[in-house]
C-alpha atoms as a PDB file:
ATOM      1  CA  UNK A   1     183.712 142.723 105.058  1.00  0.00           C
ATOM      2  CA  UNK A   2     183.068 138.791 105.827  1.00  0.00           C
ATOM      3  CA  UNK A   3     183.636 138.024 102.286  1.00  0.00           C
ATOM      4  CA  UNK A   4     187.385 139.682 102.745  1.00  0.00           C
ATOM      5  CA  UNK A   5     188.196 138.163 106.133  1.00  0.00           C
ATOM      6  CA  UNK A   6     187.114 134.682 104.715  1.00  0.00           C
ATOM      7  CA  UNK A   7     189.549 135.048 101.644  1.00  0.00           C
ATOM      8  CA  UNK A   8     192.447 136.324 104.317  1.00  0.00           C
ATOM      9  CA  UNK A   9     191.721 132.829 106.714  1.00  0.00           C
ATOM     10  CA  UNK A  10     191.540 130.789 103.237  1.00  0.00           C
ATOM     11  CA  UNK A  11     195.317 132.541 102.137  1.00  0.00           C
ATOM     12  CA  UNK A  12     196.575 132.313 105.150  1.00  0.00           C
ATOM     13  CA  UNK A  13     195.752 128.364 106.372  1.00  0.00           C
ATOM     14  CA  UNK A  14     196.496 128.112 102.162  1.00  0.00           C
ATOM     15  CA  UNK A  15     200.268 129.521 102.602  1.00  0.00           C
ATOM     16  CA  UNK A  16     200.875 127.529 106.316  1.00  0.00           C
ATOM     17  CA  UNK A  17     199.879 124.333 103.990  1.00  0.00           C
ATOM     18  CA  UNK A  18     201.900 124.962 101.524  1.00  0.00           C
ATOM     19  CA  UNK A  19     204.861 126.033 103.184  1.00  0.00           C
ATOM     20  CA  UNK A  20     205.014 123.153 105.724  1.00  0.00           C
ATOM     21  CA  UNK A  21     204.108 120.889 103.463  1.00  0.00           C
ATOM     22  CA  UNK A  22     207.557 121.878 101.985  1.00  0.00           C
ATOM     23  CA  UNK A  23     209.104 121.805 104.965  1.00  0.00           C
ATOM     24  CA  UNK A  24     208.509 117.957 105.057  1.00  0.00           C
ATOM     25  CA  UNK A  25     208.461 116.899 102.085  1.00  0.00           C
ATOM     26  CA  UNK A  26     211.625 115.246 102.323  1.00  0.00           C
ATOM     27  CA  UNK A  27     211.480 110.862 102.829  1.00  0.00           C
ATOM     28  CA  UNK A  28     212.466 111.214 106.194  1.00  0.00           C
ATOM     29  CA  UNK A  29     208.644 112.769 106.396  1.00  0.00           C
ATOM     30  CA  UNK A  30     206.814 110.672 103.798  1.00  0.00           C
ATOM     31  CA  UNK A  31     203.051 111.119 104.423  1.00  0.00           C
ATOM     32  CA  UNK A  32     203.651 113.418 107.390  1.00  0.00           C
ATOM     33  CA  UNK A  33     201.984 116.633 107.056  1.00  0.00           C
ATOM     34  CA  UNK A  34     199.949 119.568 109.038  1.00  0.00           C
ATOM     35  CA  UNK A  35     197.894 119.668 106.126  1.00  0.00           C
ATOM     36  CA  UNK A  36     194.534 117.632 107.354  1.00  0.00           C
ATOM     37  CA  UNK A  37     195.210 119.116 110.708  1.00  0.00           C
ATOM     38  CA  UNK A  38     194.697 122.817 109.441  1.00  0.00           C
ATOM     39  CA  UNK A  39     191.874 121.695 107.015  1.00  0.00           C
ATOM     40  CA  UNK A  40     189.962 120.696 110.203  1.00  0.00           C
ATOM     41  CA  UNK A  41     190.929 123.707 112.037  1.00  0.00           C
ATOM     42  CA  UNK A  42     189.953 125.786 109.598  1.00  0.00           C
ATOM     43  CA  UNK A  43     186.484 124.466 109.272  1.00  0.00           C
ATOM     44  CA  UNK A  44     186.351 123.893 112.618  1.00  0.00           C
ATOM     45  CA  UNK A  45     186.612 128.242 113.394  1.00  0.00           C
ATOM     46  CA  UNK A  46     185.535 129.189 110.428  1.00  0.00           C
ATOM     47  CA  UNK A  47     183.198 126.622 108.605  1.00  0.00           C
ATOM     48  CA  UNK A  48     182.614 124.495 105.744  1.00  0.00           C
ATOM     49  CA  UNK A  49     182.862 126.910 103.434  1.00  0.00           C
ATOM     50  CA  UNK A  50     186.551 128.102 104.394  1.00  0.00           C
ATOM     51  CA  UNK A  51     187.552 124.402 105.517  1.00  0.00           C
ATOM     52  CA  UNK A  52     186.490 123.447 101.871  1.00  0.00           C
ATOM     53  CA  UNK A  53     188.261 126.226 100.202  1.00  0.00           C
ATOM     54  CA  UNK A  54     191.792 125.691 101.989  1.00  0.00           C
ATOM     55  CA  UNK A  55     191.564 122.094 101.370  1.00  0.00           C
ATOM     56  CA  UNK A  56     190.996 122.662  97.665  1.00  0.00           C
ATOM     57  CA  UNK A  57     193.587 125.019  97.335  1.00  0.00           C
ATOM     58  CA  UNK A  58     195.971 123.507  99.351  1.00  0.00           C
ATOM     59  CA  UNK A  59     196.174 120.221  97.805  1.00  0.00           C
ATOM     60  CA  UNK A  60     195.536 121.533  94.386  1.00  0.00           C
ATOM     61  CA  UNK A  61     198.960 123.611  94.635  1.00  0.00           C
ATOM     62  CA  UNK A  62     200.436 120.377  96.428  1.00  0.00           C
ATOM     63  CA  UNK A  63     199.622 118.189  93.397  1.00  0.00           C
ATOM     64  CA  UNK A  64     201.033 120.560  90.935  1.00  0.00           C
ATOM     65  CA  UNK A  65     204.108 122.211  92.987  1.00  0.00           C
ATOM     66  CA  UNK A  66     205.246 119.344  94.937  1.00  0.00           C
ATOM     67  CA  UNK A  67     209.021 118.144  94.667  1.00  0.00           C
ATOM     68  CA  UNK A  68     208.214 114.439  94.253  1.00  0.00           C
ATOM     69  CA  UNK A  69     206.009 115.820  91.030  1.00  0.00           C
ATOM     70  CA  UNK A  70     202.957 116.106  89.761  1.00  0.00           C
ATOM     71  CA  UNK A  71     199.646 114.072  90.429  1.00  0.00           C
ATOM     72  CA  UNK A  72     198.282 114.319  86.927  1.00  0.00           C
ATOM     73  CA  UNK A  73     194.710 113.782  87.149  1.00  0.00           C
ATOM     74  CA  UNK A  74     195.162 112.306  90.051  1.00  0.00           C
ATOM     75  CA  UNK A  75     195.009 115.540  91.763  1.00  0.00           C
ATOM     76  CA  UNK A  76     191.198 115.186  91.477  1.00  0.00           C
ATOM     77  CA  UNK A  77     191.216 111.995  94.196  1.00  0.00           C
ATOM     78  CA  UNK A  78     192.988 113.390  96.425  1.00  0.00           C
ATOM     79  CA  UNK A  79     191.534 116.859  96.514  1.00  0.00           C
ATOM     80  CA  UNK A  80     188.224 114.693  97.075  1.00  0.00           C
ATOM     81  CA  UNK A  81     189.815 113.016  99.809  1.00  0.00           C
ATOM     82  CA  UNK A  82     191.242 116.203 101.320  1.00  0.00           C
ATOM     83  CA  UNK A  83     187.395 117.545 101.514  1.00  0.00           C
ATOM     84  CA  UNK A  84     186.698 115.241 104.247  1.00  0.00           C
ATOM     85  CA  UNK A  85     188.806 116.823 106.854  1.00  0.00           C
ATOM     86  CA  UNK A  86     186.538 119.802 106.304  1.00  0.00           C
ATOM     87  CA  UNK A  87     183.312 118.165 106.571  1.00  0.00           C
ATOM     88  CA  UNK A  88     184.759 116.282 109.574  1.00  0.00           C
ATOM     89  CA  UNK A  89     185.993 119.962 111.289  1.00  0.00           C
ATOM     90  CA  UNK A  90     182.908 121.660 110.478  1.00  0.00           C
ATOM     91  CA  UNK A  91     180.505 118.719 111.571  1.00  0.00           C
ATOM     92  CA  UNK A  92     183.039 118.707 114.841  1.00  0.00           C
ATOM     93  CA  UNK A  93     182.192 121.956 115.569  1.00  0.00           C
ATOM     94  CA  UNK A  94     178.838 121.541 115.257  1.00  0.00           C
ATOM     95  CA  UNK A  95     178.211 118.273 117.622  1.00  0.00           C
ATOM     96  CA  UNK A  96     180.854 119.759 120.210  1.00  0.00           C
ATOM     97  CA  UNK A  97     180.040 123.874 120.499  1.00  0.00           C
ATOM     98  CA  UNK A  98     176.434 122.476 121.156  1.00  0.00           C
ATOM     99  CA  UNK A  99     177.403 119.618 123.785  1.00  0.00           C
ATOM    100  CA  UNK A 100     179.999 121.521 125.345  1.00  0.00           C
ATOM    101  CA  UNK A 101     179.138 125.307 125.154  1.00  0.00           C
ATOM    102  CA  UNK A 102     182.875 126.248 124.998  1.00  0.00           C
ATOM    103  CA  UNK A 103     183.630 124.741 121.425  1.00  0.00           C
ATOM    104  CA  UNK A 104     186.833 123.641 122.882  1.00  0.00           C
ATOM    105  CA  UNK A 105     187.192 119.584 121.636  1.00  0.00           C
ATOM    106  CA  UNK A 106     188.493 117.259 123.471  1.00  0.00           C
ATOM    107  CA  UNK A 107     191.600 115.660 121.692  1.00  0.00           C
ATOM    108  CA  UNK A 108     191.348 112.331 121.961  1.00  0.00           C
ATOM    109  CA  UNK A 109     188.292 112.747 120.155  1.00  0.00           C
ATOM    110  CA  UNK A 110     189.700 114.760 117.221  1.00  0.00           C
ATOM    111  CA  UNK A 111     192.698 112.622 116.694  1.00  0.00           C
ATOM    112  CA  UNK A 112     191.066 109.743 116.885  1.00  0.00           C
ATOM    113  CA  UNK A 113     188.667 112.098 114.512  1.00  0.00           C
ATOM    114  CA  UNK A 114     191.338 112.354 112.463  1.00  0.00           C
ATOM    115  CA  UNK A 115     192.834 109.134 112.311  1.00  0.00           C
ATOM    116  CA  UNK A 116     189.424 108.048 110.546  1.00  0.00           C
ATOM    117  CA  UNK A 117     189.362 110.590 107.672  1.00  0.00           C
ATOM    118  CA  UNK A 118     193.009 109.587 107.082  1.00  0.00           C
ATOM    119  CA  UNK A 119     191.966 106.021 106.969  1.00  0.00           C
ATOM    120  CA  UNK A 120     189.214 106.388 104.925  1.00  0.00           C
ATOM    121  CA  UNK A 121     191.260 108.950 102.249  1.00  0.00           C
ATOM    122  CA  UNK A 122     194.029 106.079 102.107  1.00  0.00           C
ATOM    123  CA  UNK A 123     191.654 103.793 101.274  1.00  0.00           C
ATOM    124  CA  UNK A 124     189.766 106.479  98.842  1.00  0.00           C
ATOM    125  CA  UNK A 125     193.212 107.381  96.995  1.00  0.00           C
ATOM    126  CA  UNK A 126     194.820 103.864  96.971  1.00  0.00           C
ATOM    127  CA  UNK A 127     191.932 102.869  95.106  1.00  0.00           C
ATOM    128  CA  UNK A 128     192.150 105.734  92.490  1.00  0.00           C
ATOM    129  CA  UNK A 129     195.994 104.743  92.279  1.00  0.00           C
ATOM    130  CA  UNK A 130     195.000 101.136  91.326  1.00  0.00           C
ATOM    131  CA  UNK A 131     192.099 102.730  88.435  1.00  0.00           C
ATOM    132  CA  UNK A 132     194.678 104.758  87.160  1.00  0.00           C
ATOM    133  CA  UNK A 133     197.646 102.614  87.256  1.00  0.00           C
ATOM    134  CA  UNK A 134     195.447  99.536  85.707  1.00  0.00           C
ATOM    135  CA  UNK A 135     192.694 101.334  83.358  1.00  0.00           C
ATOM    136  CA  UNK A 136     190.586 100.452  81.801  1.00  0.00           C
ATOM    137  CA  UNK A 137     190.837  97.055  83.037  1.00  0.00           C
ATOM    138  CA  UNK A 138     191.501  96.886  86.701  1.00  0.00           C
ATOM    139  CA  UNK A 139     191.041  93.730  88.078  1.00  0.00           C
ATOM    140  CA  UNK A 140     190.078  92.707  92.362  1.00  0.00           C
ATOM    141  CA  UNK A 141     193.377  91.515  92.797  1.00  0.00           C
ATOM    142  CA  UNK A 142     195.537  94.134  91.056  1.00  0.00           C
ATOM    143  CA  UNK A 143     193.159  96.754  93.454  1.00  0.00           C
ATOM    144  CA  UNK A 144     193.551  94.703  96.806  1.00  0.00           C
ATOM    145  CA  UNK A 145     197.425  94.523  95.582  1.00  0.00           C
ATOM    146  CA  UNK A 146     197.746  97.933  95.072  1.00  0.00           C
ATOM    147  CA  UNK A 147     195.732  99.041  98.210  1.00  0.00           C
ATOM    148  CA  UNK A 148     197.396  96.686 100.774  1.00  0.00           C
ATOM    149  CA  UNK A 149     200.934  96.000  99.550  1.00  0.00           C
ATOM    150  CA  UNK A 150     203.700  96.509 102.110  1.00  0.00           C
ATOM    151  CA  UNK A 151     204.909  99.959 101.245  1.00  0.00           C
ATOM    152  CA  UNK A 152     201.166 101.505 100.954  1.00  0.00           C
ATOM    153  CA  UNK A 153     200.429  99.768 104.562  1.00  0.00           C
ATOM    154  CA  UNK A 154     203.493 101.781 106.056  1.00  0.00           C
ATOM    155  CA  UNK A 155     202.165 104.902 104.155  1.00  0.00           C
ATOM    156  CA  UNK A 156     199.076 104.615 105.666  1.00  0.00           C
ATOM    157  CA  UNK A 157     200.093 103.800 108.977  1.00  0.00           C
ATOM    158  CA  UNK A 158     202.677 106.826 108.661  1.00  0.00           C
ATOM    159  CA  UNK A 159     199.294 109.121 107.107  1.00  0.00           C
ATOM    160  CA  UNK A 160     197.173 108.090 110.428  1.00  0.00           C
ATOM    161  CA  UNK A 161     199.197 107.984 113.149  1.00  0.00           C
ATOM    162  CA  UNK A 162     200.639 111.949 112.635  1.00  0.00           C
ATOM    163  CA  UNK A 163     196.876 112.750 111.575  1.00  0.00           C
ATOM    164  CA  UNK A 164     195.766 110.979 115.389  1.00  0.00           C
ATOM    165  CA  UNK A 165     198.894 112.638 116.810  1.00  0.00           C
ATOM    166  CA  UNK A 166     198.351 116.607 115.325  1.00  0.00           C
ATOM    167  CA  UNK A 167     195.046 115.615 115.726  1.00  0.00           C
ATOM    168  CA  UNK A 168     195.119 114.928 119.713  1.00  0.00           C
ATOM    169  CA  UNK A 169     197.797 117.924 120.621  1.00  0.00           C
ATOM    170  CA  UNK A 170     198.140 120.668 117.580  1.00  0.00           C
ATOM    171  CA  UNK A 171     194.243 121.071 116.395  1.00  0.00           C
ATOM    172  CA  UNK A 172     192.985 121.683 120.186  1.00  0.00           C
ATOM    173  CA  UNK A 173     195.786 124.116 120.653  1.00  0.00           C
ATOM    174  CA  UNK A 174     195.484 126.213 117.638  1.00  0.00           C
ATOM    175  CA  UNK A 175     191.567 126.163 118.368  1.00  0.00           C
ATOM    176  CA  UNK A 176     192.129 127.419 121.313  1.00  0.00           C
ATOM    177  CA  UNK A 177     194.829 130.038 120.381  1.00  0.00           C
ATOM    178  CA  UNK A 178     193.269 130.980 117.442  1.00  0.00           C
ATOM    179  CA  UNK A 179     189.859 131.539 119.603  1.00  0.00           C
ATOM    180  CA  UNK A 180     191.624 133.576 121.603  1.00  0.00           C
ATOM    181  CA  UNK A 181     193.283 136.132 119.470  1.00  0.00           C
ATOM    182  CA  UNK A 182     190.270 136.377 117.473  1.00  0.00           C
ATOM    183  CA  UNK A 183     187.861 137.459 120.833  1.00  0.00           C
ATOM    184  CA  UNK A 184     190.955 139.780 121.754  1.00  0.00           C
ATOM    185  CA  UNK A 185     191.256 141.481 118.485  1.00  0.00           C
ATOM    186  CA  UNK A 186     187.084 141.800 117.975  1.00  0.00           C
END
Protein backbone atom coordinates (compact mmCIF):
# COMPACT_ATOMS: atom_id res chain seq x y z
CA UNK A 1 0.00 0.00 0.00
CA UNK A 2 2.93 2.69 0.79
CA UNK A 3 4.60 1.77 -2.34
CA UNK A 4 1.15 2.91 -4.28
CA UNK A 5 0.46 6.06 -2.26
CA UNK A 6 4.18 7.13 -2.85
CA UNK A 7 3.80 6.68 -6.75
CA UNK A 8 0.21 8.72 -6.46
CA UNK A 9 2.21 11.88 -4.34
CA UNK A 10 5.20 11.44 -7.01
CA UNK A 11 2.29 11.76 -10.17
CA UNK A 12 0.56 14.09 -8.66
CA UNK A 13 3.42 16.92 -7.40
CA UNK A 14 4.88 15.41 -11.13
CA UNK A 15 1.60 16.73 -13.11
CA UNK A 16 1.25 20.25 -10.75
CA UNK A 17 5.07 20.72 -12.08
CA UNK A 18 4.49 20.17 -15.23
CA UNK A 19 1.42 21.88 -15.77
CA UNK A 20 2.43 25.17 -14.06
CA UNK A 21 5.49 25.09 -15.35
CA UNK A 22 3.47 25.56 -18.63
CA UNK A 23 1.48 27.93 -17.32
CA UNK A 24 4.59 30.26 -17.08
CA UNK A 25 6.59 29.48 -19.39
CA UNK A 26 5.97 32.43 -21.31
CA UNK A 27 9.07 35.57 -21.06
CA UNK A 28 6.92 37.54 -19.07
CA UNK A 29 7.79 34.51 -16.41
CA UNK A 30 11.38 33.64 -17.36
CA UNK A 31 12.86 31.60 -14.46
CA UNK A 32 9.65 31.84 -12.44
CA UNK A 33 8.34 28.59 -11.46
CA UNK A 34 6.51 26.48 -8.49
CA UNK A 35 8.73 23.85 -9.42
CA UNK A 36 11.57 24.01 -6.45
CA UNK A 37 8.77 25.04 -4.21
CA UNK A 38 6.84 21.62 -4.66
CA UNK A 39 10.18 19.65 -4.80
CA UNK A 40 10.68 20.86 -1.18
CA UNK A 41 7.21 20.26 -0.22
CA UNK A 42 7.19 17.11 -1.37
CA UNK A 43 10.20 15.96 0.51
CA UNK A 44 9.35 17.93 3.14
CA UNK A 45 5.70 15.51 3.81
CA UNK A 46 6.78 12.81 2.26
CA UNK A 47 10.68 12.38 2.20
CA UNK A 48 13.71 12.08 0.25
CA UNK A 49 12.73 9.44 -1.56
CA UNK A 50 9.45 11.11 -3.10
CA UNK A 51 11.16 14.72 -3.06
CA UNK A 52 13.91 12.98 -5.25
CA UNK A 53 11.57 11.24 -7.51
CA UNK A 54 9.31 14.41 -8.41
CA UNK A 55 12.32 16.41 -8.93
CA UNK A 56 13.70 13.88 -11.39
CA UNK A 57 10.68 13.53 -13.17
CA UNK A 58 9.68 16.85 -13.21
CA UNK A 59 12.60 18.42 -14.71
CA UNK A 60 13.36 15.49 -16.87
CA UNK A 61 9.85 16.07 -18.74
CA UNK A 62 10.70 19.95 -18.47
CA UNK A 63 13.97 19.49 -20.40
CA UNK A 64 12.44 17.43 -23.07
CA UNK A 65 8.72 19.00 -23.35
CA UNK A 66 9.42 22.53 -22.73
CA UNK A 67 8.34 25.26 -25.40
CA UNK A 68 11.67 27.12 -25.40
CA UNK A 69 13.16 23.39 -26.41
CA UNK A 70 15.13 20.91 -25.43
CA UNK A 71 18.17 20.81 -22.92
CA UNK A 72 20.14 18.17 -24.74
CA UNK A 73 22.40 16.70 -22.33
CA UNK A 74 22.07 19.38 -20.46
CA UNK A 75 19.10 17.96 -18.87
CA UNK A 76 21.56 15.98 -16.69
CA UNK A 77 22.80 19.50 -14.78
CA UNK A 78 19.91 20.62 -14.11
CA UNK A 79 18.13 17.53 -12.93
CA UNK A 80 21.31 17.47 -10.51
CA UNK A 81 20.57 20.83 -9.51
CA UNK A 82 16.84 20.20 -9.08
CA UNK A 83 17.89 17.29 -6.42
CA UNK A 84 18.86 19.83 -3.99
CA UNK A 85 15.50 21.19 -3.24
CA UNK A 86 14.78 17.67 -2.06
CA UNK A 87 17.64 17.16 0.11
CA UNK A 88 17.03 20.71 1.40
CA UNK A 89 12.96 19.74 2.13
CA UNK A 90 13.73 16.51 3.56
CA UNK A 91 16.77 17.73 5.77
CA UNK A 92 14.08 20.74 6.68
CA UNK A 93 11.87 18.44 7.95
CA UNK A 94 14.13 16.74 9.82
CA UNK A 95 15.93 19.78 11.87
CA UNK A 96 12.35 21.50 12.26
CA UNK A 97 9.66 18.41 13.22
CA UNK A 98 12.40 17.72 15.94
CA UNK A 99 12.91 21.49 17.20
CA UNK A 100 9.47 22.39 16.86
CA UNK A 101 7.24 19.26 17.46
CA UNK A 102 4.56 20.58 15.01
CA UNK A 103 6.69 20.24 11.70
CA UNK A 104 5.15 23.45 10.73
CA UNK A 105 8.43 25.77 9.33
CA UNK A 106 8.69 28.96 9.79
CA UNK A 107 8.88 30.86 6.36
CA UNK A 108 11.35 33.11 6.55
CA UNK A 109 13.44 30.27 7.12
CA UNK A 110 12.37 28.22 4.07
CA UNK A 111 12.51 31.03 1.65
CA UNK A 112 15.44 32.19 2.68
CA UNK A 113 15.98 28.11 2.50
CA UNK A 114 15.15 28.38 -0.76
CA UNK A 115 16.75 31.29 -2.00
CA UNK A 116 20.13 29.30 -1.25
CA UNK A 117 19.45 26.12 -3.29
CA UNK A 118 18.42 28.49 -6.12
CA UNK A 119 21.66 30.28 -5.73
CA UNK A 120 23.71 27.52 -5.54
CA UNK A 121 21.78 25.58 -8.76
CA UNK A 122 22.43 28.96 -10.79
CA UNK A 123 25.75 28.80 -10.04
CA UNK A 124 25.78 24.75 -10.57
CA UNK A 125 23.97 25.10 -14.14
CA UNK A 126 25.68 28.34 -15.36
CA UNK A 127 28.74 26.52 -15.02
CA UNK A 128 27.57 23.40 -17.02
CA UNK A 129 26.28 26.06 -19.68
CA UNK A 130 29.85 27.49 -19.97
CA UNK A 131 31.43 23.40 -20.27
CA UNK A 132 29.04 22.79 -22.78
CA UNK A 133 28.95 25.91 -24.71
CA UNK A 134 33.03 26.03 -24.67
CA UNK A 135 34.16 22.15 -24.64
CA UNK A 136 36.59 20.83 -24.54
CA UNK A 137 38.45 23.88 -23.93
CA UNK A 138 36.74 26.17 -21.54
CA UNK A 139 38.76 28.74 -20.36
CA UNK A 140 38.32 31.03 -16.50
CA UNK A 141 37.21 33.85 -18.32
CA UNK A 142 34.81 32.38 -20.90
CA UNK A 143 33.22 30.51 -17.40
CA UNK A 144 33.17 33.77 -15.17
CA UNK A 145 31.67 35.39 -18.59
CA UNK A 146 29.20 33.01 -19.00
CA UNK A 147 28.23 32.72 -15.25
CA UNK A 148 28.02 36.49 -14.45
CA UNK A 149 27.07 38.27 -17.68
CA UNK A 150 24.16 40.70 -17.44
CA UNK A 151 21.31 38.59 -18.69
CA UNK A 152 22.34 35.36 -16.45
CA UNK A 153 22.57 37.93 -13.30
CA UNK A 154 18.82 38.97 -13.98
CA UNK A 155 18.02 35.20 -14.44
CA UNK A 156 19.31 34.46 -11.33
CA UNK A 157 18.03 37.20 -9.47
CA UNK A 158 14.52 36.40 -11.19
CA UNK A 159 15.31 32.24 -10.11
CA UNK A 160 15.90 33.43 -6.26
CA UNK A 161 13.78 35.95 -5.46
CA UNK A 162 10.28 33.80 -6.56
CA UNK A 163 12.18 30.68 -4.94
CA UNK A 164 12.56 33.17 -1.39
CA UNK A 165 9.06 34.45 -2.20
CA UNK A 166 7.04 30.73 -2.78
CA UNK A 167 9.41 29.80 -0.43
CA UNK A 168 8.28 32.29 2.56
CA UNK A 169 4.25 32.17 1.72
CA UNK A 170 3.27 28.99 -0.70
CA UNK A 171 5.58 26.01 0.89
CA UNK A 172 4.30 26.79 4.64
CA UNK A 173 0.79 26.90 3.35
CA UNK A 174 0.63 23.82 1.33
CA UNK A 175 2.52 22.08 4.38
CA UNK A 176 0.11 23.00 6.36
CA UNK A 177 -2.92 22.23 4.07
CA UNK A 178 -1.58 19.29 2.84
CA UNK A 179 -0.99 18.12 6.70
CA UNK A 180 -4.25 18.70 7.23
CA UNK A 181 -6.18 16.81 4.67
CA UNK A 182 -3.91 14.02 5.06
CA UNK A 183 -4.73 13.64 9.24
CA UNK A 184 -8.50 14.21 8.11
CA UNK A 185 -8.61 11.60 5.49
CA UNK A 186 -6.35 8.86 7.76
Amino acid sequence: MKATSEVAVVATFTALIVGSDLALSGPEFSNIKLLDTLVFVSAYLFGLKVGASVGILSETIWSFASPAGTAGAFALFLVAGELLFALAGYAASRVWRSREGSGYPNPLFVGALLALCAFVWDLETNAATAMVGFWPGVTAAEMLATMFNPLTLAFALAHEGSDFIFGALLAPTFITLITKVSRRRL
